[in-house]
Protein backbone atom coordinates (compact mmCIF):
# COMPACT_ATOMS: atom_id res chain seq x y z
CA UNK A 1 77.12 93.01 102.98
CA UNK A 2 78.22 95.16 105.59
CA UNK A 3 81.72 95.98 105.51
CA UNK A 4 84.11 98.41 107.25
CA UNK A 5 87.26 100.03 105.94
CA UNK A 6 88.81 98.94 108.58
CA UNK A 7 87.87 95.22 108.37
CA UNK A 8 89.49 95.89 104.83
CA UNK A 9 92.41 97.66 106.35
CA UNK A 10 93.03 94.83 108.54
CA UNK A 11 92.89 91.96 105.74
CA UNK A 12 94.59 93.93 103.13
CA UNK A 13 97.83 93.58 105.60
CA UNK A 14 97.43 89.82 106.32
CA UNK A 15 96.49 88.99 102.84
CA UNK A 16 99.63 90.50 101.69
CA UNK A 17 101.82 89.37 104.59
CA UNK A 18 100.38 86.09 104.48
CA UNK A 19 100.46 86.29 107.75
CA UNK A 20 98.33 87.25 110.83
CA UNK A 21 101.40 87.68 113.26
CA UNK A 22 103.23 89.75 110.98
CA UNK A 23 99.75 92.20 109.96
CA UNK A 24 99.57 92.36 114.08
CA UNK A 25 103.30 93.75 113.98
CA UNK A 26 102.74 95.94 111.18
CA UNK A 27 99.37 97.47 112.57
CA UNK A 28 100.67 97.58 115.91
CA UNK A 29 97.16 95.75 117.42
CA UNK A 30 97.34 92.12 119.42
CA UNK A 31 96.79 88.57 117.23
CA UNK A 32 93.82 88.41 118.51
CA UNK A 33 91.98 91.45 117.14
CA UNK A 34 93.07 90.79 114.27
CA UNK A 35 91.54 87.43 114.00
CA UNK A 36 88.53 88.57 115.32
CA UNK A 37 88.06 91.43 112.35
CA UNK A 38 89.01 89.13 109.80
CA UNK A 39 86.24 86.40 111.05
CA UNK A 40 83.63 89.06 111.47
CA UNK A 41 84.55 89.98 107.76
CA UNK A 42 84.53 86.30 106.32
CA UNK A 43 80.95 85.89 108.63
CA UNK A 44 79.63 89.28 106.20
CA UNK A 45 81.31 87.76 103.20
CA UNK A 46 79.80 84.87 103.41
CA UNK A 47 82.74 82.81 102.13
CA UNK A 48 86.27 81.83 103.95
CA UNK A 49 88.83 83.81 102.81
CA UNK A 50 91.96 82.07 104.45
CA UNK A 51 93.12 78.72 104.39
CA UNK A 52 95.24 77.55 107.11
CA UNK A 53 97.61 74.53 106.90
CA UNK A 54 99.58 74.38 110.03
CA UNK A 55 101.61 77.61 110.26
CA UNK A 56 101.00 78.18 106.44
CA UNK A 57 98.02 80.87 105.80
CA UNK A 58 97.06 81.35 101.80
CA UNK A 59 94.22 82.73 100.48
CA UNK A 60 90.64 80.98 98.80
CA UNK A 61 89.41 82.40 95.75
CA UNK A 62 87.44 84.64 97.53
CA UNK A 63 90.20 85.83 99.30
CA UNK A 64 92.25 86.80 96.20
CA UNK A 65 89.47 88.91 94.86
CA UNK A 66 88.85 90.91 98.05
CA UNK A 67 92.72 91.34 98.42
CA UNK A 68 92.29 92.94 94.76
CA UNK A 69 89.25 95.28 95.80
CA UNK A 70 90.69 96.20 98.86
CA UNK A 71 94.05 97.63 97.14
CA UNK A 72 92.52 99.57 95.06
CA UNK A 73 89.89 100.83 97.97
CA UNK A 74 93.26 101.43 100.13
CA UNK A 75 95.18 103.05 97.17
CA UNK A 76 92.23 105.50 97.01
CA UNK A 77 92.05 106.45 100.56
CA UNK A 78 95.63 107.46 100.83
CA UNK A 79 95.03 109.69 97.71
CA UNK A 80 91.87 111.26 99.08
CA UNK A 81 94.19 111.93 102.12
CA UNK A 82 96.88 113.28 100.41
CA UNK A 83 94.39 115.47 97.93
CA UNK A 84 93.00 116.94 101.24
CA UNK A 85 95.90 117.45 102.53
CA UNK A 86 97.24 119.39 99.46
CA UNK A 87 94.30 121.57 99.78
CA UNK A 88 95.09 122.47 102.90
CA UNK A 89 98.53 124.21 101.52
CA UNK A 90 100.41 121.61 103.36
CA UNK A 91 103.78 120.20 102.28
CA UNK A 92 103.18 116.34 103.67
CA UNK A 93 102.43 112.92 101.62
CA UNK A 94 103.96 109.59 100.61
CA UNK A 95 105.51 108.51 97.19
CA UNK A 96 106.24 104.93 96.40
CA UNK A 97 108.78 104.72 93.94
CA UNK A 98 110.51 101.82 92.26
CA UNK A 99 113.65 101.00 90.21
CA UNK A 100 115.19 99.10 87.90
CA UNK A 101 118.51 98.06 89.79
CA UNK A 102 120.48 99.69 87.34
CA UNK A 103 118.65 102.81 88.14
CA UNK A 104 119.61 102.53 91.89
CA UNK A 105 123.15 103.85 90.66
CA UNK A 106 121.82 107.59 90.62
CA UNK A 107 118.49 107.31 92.21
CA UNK A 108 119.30 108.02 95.78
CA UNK A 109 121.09 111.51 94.18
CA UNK A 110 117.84 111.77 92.33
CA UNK A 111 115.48 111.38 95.90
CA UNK A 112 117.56 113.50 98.14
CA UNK A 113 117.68 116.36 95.62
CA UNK A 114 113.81 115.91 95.49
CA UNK A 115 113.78 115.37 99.48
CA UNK A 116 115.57 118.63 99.59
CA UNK A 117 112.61 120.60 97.63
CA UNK A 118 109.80 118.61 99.32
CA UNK A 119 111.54 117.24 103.12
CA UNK A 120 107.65 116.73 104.34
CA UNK A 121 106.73 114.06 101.50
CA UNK A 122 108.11 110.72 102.94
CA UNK A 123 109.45 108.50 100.33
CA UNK A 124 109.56 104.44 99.79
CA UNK A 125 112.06 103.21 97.53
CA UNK A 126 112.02 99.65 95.99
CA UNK A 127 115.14 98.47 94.27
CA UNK A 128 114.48 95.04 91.76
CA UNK A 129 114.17 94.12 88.42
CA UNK A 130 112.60 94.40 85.01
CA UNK A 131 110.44 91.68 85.68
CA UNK A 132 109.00 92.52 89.62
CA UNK A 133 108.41 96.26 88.08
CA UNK A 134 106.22 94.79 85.63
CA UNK A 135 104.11 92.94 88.20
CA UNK A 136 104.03 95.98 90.47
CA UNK A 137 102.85 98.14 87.31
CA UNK A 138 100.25 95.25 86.49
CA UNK A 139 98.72 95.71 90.24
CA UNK A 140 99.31 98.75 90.70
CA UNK A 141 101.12 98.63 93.57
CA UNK A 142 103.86 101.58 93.07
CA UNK A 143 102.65 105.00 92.35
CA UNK A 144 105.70 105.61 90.16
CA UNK A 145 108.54 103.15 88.54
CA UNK A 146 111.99 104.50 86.92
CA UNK A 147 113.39 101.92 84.44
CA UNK A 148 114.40 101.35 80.87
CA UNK A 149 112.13 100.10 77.85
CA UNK A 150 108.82 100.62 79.20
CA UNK A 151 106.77 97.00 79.11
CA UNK A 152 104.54 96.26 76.08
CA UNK A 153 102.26 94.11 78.26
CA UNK A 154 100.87 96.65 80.55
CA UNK A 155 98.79 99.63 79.61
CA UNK A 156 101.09 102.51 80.87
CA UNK A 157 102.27 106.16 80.45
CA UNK A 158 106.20 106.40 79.63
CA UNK A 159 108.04 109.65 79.15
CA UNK A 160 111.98 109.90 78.26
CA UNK A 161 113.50 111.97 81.49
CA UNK A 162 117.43 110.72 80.61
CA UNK A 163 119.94 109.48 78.42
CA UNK A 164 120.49 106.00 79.04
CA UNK A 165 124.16 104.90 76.65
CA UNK A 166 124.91 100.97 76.53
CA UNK A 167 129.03 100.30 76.52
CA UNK A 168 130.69 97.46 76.55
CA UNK A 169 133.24 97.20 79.04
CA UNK A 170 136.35 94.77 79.89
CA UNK A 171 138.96 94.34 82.18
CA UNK A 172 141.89 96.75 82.43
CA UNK A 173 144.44 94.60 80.54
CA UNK A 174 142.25 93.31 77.79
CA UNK A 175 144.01 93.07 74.51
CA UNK A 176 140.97 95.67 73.02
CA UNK A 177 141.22 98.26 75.32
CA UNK A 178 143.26 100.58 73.27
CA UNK A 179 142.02 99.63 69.79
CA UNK A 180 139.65 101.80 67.98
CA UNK A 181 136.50 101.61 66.31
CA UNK A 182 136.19 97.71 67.17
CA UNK A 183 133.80 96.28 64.31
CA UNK A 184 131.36 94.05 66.42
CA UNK A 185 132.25 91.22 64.21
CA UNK A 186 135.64 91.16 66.28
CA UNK A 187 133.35 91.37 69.80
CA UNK A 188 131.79 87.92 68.28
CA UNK A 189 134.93 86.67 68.86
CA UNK A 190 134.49 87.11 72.80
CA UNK A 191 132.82 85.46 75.66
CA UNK A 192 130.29 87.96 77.07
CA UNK A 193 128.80 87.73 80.66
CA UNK A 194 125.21 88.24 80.49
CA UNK A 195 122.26 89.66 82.33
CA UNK A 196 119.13 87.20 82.57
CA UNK A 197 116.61 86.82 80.18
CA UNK A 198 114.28 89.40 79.97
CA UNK A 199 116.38 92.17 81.25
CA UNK A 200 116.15 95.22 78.89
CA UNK A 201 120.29 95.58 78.68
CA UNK A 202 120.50 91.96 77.54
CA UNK A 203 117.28 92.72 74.95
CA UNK A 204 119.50 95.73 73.64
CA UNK A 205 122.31 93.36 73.52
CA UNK A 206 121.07 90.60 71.50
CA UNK A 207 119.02 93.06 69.47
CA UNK A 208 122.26 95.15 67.99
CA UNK A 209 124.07 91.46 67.41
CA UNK A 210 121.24 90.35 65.52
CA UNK A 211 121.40 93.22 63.28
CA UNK A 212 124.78 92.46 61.99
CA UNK A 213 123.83 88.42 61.57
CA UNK A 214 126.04 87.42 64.39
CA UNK A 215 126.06 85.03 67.48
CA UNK A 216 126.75 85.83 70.99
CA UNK A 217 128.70 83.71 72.47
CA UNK A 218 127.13 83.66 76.22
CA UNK A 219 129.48 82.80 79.07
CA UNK A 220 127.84 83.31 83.04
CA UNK A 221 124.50 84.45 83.31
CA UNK A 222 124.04 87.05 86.22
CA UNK A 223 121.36 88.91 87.97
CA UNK A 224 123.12 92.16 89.41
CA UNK A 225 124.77 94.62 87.74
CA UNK A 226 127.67 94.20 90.68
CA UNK A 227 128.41 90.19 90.13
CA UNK A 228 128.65 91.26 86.27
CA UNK A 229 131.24 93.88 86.94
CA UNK A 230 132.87 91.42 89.18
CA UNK A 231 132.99 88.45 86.57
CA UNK A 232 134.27 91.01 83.54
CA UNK A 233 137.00 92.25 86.29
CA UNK A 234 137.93 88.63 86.83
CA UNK A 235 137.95 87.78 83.21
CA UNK A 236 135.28 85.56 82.53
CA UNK A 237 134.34 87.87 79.46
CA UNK A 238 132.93 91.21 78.69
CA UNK A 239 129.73 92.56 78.77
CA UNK A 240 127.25 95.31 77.70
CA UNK A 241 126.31 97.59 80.84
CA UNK A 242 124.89 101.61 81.30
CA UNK A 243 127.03 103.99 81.63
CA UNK A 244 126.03 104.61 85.02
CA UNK A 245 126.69 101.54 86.40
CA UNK A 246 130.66 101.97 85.87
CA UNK A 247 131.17 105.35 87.15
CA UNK A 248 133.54 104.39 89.85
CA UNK A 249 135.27 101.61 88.34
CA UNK A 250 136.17 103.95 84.98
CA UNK A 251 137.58 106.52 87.26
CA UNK A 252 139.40 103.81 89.38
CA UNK A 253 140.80 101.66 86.30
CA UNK A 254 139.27 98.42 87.82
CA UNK A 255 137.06 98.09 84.08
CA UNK A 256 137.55 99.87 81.00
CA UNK A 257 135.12 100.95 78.50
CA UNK A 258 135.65 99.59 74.76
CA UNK A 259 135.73 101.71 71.91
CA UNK A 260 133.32 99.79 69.44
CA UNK A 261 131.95 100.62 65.71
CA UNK A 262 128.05 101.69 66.28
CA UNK A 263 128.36 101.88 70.15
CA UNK A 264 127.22 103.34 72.45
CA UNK A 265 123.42 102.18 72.09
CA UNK A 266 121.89 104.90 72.88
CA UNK A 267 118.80 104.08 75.38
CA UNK A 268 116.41 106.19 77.40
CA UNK A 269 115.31 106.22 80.97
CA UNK A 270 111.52 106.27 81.76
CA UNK A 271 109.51 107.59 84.11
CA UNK A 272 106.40 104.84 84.06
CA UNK A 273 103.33 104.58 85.88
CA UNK A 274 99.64 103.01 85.09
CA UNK A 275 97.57 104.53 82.32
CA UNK A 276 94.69 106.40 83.74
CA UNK A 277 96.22 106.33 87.19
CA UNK A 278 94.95 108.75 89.38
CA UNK A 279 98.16 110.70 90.27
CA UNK A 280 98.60 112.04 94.35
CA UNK A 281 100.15 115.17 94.12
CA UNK A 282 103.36 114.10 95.55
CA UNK A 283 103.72 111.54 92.86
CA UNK A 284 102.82 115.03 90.02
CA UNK A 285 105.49 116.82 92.17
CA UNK A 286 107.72 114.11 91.82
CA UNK A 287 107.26 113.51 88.17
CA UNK A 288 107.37 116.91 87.07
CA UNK A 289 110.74 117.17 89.19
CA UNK A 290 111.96 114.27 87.64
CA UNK A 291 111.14 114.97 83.90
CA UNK A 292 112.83 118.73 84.34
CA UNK A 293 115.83 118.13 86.56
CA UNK A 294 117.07 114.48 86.36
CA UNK A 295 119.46 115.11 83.62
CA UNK A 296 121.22 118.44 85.25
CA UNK A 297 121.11 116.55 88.63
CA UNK A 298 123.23 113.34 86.95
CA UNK A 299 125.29 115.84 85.02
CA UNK A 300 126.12 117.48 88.39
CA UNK A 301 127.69 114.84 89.38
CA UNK A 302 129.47 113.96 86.68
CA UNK A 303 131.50 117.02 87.15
């Protein structure tokens, strides 16, 4: 089989596009040549690895398995590059970093203070939740992911790089806000807004309710940390959120943070990426960075 890297280059970008226009764009080369690498690949193959209906472009069986090998063939390239590079003594590269959405609060503080120390690595930053970082840590996609409880279905490296508290939090004239030590049996009482299932607040949620026997009752289910606020602002309940998701409404009194018996739960931030993962030096930079400086840099900014 005689195949060239860029052949694989080529389909890598229209297998994950799903599109031939949109690989052209993203290559900067005609329709055409692309179409004409991609059949002169499928003629070495041996097999079809597109299927066309109408507009629609998907991918055979064969297809899927070359779009895996070529990843990881890709993946490797760029770190060869950026390994070469390093040798050279140059400061250049490319980190792909994802996180949770509730990260995304202090992340972009996080990235500029490392874009400060490193300006010639360029960074990519994906912002989505528990369950996309999972699949991008299952194929490998990301060379680093920031986010809570790290996944028991994937084989990965976690460390702790931050403190991570769980409060619950209400609107500014609930009758709570001034009481103390609120036993949770009382928070039973409430209607809480909740995150959807699978998200690691709403795990750490149900967990510390089950503990004490007790049943949730679940108002509006929400996917963003921003229509939650919004909803326990209007007062359609309260919910449990990080800390650093509330920053600004705390110090605007738009939401205030009850004090509750056994609360905050106390949570971590990790720093994740695949086990036996092959790590550019921009992404050691990066996690060395982050697992020495994250929790001065948030504290900064807390003053």
């Amino acid at each position: 089989m005689n195949v060239t890297l860029r052949q694989l280059s080529l389909f890598e970008s229209v297998a994950r596009n799903l599109s031939f226009t949109r690989a052209a764009e993203e290559l900067h080369l005609s329709q055409p040549a692309v179409s004409m690498q991609i059949r002169q690949l499928e003629e070495s193959v041996g097999l079809p690895l597109f299927e066309k209906s109408g507009k629609q472009v998907s991918l055979t069986e064969a297809g899927r398995e070359v779009f895996h090998y070529s990843q990881g063939i890709n993946r490797y390239l760029v770190e060869m590059e950026e390994v070469l590079v390093s040798l050279k003594g140059l400061n250049r590269g490319h980190l792909h970093v994802a996180v949770a959405s509730t990260v995304n609060y202090f992340a972009p503080r996080l990235l500029a203070a490392f874009h400060r120390r490193y300006p010639g690595i360029d960074l990519e930053l994906d912002v989505t939740n528990r369950e996309q970082l999972i699949q991008q840590l299952v194929a490998n996609s990301v060379d680093v992911v920031l986010m809570g409880k790290p996944p028991q279905s994937v084989e990965v490296e976690a460390e702790p790089f931050m403190r991570n508290p769980l409060v619950v939090i209400a609107p500014p004239d609930h009758p709570l806000r001034d009481q103390k030590r609120i036993p949770l049996e009382r928070l039973a009482e409430e209607v809480f807004v909740m995150r959807e299932p699978g998200s690691g607040t709403r795990q750490a949620m149900e967990r510390i309710f089950d503990a004490k026997g007790l049943e949730i009752r679940r108002g509006m289910q929400m996917t963003r940390n921003e229509a939650i606020k919004q909803a326990v602002r209007a007062g359609l309940g309260l919910s449990i959120v990080s800390t650093h998701t509330i920053e600004l409404e705390l110090e605007t009194g738009r939401l205030v943070k009850l004090d509750v018996e056994g609360l905050p739960i106390e949570r971590k931030w990790y720093l994740v990426y695949r086990k036996r993962k092959r790590m550019s030096p921009s992404s050691q930079a990066f996690r060395s960075f982050v697992i020495k400086e994250a929790e001065s840099i948030d504290a900064m900014a807390d003053d």
